[in-house]
N, C-alpha and C. Protein backbone atom coordinates (compact mmCIF):
# COMPACT_ATOMS: atom_id res chain seq x y z
N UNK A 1 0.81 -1.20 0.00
CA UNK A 1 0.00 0.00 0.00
C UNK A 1 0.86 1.26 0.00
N UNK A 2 1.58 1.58 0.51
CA UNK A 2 2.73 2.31 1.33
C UNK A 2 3.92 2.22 0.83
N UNK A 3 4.49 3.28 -0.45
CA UNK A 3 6.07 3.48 -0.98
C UNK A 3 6.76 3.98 -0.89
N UNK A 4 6.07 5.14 0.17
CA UNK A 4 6.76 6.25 0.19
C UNK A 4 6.44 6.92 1.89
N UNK A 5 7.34 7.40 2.46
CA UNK A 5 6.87 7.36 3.89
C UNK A 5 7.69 8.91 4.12
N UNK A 6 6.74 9.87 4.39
CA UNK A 6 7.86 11.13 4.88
C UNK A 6 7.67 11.66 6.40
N UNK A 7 8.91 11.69 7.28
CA UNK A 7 8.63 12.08 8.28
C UNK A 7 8.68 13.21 8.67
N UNK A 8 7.59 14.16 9.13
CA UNK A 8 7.74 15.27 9.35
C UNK A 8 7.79 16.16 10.82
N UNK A 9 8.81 17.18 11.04
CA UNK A 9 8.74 17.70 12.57
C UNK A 9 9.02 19.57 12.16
N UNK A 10 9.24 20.22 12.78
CA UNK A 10 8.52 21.44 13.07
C UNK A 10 9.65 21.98 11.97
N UNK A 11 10.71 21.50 12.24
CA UNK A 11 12.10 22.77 11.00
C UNK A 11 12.93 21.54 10.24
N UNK A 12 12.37 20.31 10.46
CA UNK A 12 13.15 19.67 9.46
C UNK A 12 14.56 19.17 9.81
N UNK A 13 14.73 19.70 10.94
CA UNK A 13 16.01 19.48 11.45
C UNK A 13 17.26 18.82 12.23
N UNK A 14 15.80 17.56 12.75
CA UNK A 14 16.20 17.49 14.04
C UNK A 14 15.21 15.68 14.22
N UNK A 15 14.22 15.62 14.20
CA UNK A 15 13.18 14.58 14.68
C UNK A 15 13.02 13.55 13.39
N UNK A 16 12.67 14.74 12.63
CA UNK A 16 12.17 13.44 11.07
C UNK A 16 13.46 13.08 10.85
N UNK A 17 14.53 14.17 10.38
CA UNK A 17 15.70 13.25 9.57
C UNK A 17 16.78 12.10 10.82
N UNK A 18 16.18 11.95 12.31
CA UNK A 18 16.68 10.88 12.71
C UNK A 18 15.57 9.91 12.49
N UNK A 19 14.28 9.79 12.39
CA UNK A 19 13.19 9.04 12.21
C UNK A 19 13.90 8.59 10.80
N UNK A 20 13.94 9.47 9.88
CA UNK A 20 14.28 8.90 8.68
C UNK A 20 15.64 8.15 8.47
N UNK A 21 16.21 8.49 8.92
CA UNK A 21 18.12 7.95 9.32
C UNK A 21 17.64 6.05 9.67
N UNK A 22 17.25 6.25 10.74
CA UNK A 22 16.99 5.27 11.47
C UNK A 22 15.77 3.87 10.77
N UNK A 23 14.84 4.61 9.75
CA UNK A 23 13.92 3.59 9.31
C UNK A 23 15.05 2.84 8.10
N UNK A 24 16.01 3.70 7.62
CA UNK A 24 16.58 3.16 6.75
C UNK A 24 17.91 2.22 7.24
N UNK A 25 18.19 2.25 8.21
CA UNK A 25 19.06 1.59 9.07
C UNK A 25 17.82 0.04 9.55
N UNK A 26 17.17 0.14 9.47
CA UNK A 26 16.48 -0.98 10.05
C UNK A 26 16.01 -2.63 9.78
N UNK A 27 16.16 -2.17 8.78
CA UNK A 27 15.73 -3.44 7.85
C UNK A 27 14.92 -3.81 7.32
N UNK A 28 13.95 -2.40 7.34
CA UNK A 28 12.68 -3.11 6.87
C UNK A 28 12.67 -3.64 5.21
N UNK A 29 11.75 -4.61 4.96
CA UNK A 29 11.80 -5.58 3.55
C UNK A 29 11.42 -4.81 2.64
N UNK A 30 10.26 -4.04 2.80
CA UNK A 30 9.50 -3.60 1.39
C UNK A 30 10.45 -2.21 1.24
N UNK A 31 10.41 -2.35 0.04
CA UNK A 31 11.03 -0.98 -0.74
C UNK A 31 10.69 0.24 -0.76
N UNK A 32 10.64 1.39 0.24
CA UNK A 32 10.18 2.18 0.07
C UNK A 32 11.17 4.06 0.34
N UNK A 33 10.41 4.64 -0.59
CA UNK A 33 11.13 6.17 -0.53
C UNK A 33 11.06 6.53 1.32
N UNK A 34 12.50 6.87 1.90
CA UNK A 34 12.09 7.66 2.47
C UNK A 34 12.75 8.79 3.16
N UNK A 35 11.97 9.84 3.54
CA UNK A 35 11.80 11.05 3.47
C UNK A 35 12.26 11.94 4.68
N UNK A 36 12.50 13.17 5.14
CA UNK A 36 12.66 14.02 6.21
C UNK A 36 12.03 15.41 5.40
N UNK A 37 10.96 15.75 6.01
CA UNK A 37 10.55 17.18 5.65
C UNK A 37 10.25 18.38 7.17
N UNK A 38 10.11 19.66 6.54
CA UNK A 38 9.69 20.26 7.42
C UNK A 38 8.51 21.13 7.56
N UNK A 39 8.13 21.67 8.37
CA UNK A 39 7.02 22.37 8.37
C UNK A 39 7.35 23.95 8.46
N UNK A 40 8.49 23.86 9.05
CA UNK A 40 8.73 25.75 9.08
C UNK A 40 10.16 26.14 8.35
N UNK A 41 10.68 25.78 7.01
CA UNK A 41 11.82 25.66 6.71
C UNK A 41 11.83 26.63 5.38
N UNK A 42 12.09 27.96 5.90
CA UNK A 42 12.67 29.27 4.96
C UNK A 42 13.66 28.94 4.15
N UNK A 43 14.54 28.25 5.00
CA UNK A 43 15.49 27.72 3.86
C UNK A 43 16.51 26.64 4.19
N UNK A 44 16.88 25.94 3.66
CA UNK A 44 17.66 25.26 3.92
C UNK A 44 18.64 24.75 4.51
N UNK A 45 18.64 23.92 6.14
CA UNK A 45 19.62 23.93 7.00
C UNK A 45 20.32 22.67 7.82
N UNK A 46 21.24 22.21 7.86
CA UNK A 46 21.60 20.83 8.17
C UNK A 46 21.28 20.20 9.17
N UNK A 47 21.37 18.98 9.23
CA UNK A 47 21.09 18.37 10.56
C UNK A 47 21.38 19.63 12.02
N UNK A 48 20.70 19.05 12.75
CA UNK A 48 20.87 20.13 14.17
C UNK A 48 22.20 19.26 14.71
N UNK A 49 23.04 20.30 15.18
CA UNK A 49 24.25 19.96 15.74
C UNK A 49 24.48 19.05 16.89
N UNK A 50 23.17 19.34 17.80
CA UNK A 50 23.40 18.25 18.64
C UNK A 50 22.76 17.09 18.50
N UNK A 51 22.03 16.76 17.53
CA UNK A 51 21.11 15.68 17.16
C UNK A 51 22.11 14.78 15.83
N UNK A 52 23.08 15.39 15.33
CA UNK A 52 24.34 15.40 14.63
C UNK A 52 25.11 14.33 15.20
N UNK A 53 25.51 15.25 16.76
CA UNK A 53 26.43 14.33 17.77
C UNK A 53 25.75 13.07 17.80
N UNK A 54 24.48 13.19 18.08
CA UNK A 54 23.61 11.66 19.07
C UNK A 54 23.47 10.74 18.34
N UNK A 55 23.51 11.10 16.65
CA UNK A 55 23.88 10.11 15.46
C UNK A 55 24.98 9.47 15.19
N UNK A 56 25.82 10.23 15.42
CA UNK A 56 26.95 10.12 15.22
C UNK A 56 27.80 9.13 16.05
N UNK A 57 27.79 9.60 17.04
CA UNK A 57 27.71 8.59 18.38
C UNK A 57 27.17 7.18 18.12
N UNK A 58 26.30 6.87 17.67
CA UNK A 58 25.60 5.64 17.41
C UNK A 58 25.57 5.14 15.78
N UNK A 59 26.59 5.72 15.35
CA UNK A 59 27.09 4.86 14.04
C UNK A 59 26.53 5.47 13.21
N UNK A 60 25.73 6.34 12.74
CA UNK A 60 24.59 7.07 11.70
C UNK A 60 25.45 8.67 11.10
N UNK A 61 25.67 8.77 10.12
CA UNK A 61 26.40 9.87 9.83
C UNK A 61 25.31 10.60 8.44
N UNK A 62 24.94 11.19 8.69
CA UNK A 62 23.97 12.42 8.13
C UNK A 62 24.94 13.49 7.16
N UNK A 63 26.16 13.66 7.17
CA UNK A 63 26.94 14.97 7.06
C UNK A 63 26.20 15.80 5.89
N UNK A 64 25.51 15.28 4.99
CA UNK A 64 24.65 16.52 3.27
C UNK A 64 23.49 16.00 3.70
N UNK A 65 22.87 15.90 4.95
CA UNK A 65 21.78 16.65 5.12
C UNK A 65 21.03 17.66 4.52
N UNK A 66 20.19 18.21 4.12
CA UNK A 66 19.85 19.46 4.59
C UNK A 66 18.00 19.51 4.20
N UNK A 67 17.57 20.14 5.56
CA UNK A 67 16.00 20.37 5.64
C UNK A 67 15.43 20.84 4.37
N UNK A 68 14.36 20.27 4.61
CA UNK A 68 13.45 21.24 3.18
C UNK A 68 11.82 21.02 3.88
N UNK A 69 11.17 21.88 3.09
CA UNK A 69 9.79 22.21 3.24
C UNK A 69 8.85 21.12 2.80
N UNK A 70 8.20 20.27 3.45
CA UNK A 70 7.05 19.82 2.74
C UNK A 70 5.98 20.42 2.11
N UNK A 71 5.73 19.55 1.01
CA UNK A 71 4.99 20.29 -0.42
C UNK A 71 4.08 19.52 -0.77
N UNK A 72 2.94 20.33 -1.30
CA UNK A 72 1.97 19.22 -1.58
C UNK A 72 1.92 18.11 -2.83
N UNK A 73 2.77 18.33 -3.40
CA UNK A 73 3.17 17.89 -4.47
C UNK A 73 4.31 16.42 -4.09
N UNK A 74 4.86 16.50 -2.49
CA UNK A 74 5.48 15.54 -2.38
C UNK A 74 5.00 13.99 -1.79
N UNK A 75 3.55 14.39 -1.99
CA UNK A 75 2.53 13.16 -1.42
C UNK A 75 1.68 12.79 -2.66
N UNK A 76 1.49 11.62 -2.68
CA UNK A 76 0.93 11.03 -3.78
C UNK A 76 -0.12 9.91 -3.15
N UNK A 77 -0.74 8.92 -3.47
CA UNK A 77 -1.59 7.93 -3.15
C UNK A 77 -1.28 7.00 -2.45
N UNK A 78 0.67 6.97 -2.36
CA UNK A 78 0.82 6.02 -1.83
C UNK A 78 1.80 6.32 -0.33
N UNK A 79 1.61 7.49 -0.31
CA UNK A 79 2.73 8.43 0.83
C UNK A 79 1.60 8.44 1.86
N UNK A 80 2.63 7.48 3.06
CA UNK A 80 1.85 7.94 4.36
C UNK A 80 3.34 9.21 5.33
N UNK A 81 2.80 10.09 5.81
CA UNK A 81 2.98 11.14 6.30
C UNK A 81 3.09 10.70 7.55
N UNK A 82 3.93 11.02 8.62
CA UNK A 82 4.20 10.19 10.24
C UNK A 82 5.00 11.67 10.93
N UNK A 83 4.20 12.41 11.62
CA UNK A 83 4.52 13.22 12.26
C UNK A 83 4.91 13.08 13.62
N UNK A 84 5.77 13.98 14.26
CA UNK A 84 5.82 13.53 15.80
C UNK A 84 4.68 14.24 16.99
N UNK A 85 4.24 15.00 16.57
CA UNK A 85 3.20 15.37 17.36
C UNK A 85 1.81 15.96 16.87
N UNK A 86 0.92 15.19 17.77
CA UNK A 86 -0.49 15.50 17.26
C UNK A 86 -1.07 16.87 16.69
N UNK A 87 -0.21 17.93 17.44
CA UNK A 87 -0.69 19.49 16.79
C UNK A 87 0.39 19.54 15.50
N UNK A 88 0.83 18.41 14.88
CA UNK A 88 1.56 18.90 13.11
C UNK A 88 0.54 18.16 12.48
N UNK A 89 -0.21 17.47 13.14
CA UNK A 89 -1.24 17.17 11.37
C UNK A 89 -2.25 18.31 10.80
N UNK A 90 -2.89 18.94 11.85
CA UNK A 90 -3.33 20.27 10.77
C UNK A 90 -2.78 20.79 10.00
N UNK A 91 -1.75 20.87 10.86
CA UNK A 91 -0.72 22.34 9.46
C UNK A 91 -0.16 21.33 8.68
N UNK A 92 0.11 19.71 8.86
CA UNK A 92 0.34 18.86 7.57
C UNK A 92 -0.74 18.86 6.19
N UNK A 93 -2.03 19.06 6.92
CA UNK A 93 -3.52 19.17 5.90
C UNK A 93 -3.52 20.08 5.43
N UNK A 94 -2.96 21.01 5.79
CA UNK A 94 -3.04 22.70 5.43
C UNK A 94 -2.41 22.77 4.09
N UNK A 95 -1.09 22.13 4.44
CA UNK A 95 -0.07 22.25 3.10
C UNK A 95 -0.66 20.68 1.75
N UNK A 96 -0.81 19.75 2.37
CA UNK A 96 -0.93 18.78 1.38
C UNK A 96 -2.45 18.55 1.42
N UNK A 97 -3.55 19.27 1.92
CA UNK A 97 -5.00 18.65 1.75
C UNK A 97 -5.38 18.18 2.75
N UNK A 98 -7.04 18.47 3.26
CA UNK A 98 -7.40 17.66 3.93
C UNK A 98 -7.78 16.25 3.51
N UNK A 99 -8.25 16.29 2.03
CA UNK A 99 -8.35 14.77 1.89
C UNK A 99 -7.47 13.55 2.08
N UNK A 100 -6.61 13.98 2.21
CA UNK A 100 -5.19 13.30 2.85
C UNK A 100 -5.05 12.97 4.00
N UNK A 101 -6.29 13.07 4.72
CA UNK A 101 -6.08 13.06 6.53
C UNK A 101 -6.06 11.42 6.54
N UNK A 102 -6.29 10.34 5.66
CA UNK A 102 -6.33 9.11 5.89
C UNK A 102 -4.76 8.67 6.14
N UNK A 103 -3.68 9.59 4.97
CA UNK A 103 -2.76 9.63 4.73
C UNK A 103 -1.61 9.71 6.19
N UNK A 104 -2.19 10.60 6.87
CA UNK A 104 -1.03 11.29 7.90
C UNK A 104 -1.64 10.97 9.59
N UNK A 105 -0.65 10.37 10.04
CA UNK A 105 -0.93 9.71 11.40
C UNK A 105 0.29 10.11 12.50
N UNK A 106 0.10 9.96 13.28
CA UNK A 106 1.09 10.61 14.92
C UNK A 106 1.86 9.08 15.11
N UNK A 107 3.56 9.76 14.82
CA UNK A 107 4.52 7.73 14.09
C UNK A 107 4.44 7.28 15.48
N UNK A 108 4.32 7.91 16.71
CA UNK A 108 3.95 6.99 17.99
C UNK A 108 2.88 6.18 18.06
N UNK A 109 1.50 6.89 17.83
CA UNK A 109 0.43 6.22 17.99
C UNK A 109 0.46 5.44 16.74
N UNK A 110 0.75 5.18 15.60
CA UNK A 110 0.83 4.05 14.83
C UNK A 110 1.20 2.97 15.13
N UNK A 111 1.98 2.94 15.92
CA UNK A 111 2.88 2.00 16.54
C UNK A 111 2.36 1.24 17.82
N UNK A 112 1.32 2.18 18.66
CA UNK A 112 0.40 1.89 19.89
C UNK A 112 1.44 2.40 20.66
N UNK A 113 2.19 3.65 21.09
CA UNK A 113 2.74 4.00 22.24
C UNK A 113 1.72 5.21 21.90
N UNK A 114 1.83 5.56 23.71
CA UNK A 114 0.95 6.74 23.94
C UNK A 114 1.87 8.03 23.95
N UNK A 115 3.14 8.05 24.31
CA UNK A 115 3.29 9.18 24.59
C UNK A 115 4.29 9.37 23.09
N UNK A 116 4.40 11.21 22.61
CA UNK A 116 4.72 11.45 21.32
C UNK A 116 5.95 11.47 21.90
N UNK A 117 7.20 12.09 20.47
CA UNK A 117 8.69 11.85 20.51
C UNK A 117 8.59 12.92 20.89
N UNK A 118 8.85 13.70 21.90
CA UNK A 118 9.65 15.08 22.08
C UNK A 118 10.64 15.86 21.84
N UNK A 119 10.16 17.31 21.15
CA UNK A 119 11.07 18.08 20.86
C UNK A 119 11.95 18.36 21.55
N UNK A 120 13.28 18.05 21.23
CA UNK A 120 14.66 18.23 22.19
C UNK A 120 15.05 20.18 21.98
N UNK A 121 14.77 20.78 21.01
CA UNK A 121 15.37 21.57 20.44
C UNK A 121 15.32 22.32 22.06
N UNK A 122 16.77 23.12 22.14
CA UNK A 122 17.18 23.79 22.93
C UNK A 122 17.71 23.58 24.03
N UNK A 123 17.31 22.47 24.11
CA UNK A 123 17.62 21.52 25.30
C UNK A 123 19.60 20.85 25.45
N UNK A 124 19.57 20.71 26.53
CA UNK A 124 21.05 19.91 26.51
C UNK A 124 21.14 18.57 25.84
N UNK A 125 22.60 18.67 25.64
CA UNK A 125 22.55 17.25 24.78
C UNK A 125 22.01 15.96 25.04
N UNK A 126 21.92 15.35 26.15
CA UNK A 126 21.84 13.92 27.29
C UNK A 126 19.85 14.66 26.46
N UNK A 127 19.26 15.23 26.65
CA UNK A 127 17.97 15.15 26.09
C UNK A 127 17.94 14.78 24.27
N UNK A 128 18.29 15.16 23.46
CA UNK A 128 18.73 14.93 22.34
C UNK A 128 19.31 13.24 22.13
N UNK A 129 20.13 12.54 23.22
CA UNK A 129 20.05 11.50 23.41
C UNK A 129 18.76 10.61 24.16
N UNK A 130 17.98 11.11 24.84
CA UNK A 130 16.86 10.13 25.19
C UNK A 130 15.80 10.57 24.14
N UNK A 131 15.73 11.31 23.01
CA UNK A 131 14.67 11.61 21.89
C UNK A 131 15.45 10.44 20.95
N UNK A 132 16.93 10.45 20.71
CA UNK A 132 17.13 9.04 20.03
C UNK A 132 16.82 8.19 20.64
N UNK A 133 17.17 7.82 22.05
CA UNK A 133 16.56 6.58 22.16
C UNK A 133 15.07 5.54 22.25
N UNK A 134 14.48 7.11 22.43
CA UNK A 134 12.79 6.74 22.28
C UNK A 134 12.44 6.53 20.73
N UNK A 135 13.32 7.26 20.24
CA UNK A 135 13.48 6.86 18.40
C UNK A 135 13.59 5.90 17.70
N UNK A 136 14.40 5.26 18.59
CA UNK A 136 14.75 4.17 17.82
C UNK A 136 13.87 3.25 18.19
N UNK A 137 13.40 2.85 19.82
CA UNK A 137 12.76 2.12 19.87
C UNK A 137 10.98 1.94 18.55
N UNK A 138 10.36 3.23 18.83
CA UNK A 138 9.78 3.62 17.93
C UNK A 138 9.79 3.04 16.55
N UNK A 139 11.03 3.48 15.75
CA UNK A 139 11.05 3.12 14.24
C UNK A 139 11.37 1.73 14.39
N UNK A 140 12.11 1.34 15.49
CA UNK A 140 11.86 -0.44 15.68
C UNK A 140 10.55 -1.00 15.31
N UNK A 141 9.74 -0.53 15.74
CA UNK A 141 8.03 -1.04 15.79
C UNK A 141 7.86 -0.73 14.50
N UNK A 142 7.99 0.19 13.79
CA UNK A 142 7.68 0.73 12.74
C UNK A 142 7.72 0.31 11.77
N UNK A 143 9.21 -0.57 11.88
CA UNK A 143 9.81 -1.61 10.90
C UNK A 143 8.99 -2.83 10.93
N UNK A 144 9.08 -3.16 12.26
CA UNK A 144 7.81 -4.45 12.47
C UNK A 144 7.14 -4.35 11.56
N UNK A 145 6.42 -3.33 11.68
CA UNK A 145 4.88 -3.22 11.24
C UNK A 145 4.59 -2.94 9.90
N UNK A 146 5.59 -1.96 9.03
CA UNK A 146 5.97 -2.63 7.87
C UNK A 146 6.03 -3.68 7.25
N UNK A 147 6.78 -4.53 7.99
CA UNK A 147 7.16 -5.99 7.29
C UNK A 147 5.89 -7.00 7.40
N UNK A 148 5.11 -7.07 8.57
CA UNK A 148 3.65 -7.48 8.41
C UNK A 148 2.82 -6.83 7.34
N UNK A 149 2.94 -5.58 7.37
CA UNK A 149 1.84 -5.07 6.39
C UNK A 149 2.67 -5.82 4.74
N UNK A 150 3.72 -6.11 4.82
CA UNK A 150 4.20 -6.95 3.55
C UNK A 150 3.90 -8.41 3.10
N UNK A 151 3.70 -8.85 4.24
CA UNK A 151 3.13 -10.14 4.47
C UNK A 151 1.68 -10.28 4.29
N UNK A 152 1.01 -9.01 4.61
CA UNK A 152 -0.72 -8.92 4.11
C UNK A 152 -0.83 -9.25 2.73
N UNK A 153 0.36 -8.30 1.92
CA UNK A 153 -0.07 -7.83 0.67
C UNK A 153 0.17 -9.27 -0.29
């Protein structure tokens, strides 16, 4: 069902492109595009420096990064949209449609955890490290659940 998967967080900077780092590190089977976008991104800016380190640290090297804006044009029929917190799917509908709301879901609650990934931004580094590690666990499931939904098809 699902080819294309973009993860989106507030500047692009920081949440999706380790969500995205990390789904592609995982293993999942089926073949699919995937993505790091942002919601508030004027222009173009690299991984966040300390979210950089917490990758880095754990084997994942990002270095030509760089954020960009989600567009409505970058969702198609088969793009599900996985935000980290429940107040980005409006302004996700805003930019790509509301008919798309089937499309775009909160990547925690997909997964059945209740609580969302939290924004580290500003924060000390050791926080930036427990947003990866709730990350990973996360896109762990994610991958799961992928690979079943491959097994449906």
């Amino acid at each position: 069902m699902w080819d294309k998967v973009i993860f989106v967080c507030r500047s692009g900077t920081c949440r999706a492109p380790m969500a995205a780092a990390l789904l592609e590190e995982s293993g999942v089977k089926r073949n699919l595009t995937i993505e790091a976008k942002g919601l508030v991104c004027l222009f173009p800016e690299p991984l966040n420096q300390k979210a950089s380190a917490v990758m880095i640290s754990n084997g994942i090297h990002m270095k030509d990064y760089m954020s960009s804006p989600l567009k409505a044009e970058d969702v198609d029929d088969h793009t599900l949209v996985l935000v980290m917190e429940n107040q980005e799917i409006a302004k996700v509908l805003d930019i790509i449609g509301e008919e798309r709301a089937s499309q775009v879901e909160v990547l925690t609650r997909l997964v059945g955890e209740e609580l969302e990934i939290m924004d580290p931004y500003g924060a000390p580094l050791p926080s930036y490290g427990l947003c990866f590690e709730s990350m990973s666990k996360t896109i762990k499931k994610l991958a799961t659940w992928f690979n079943e939904q491959e097994g449906d098809a």
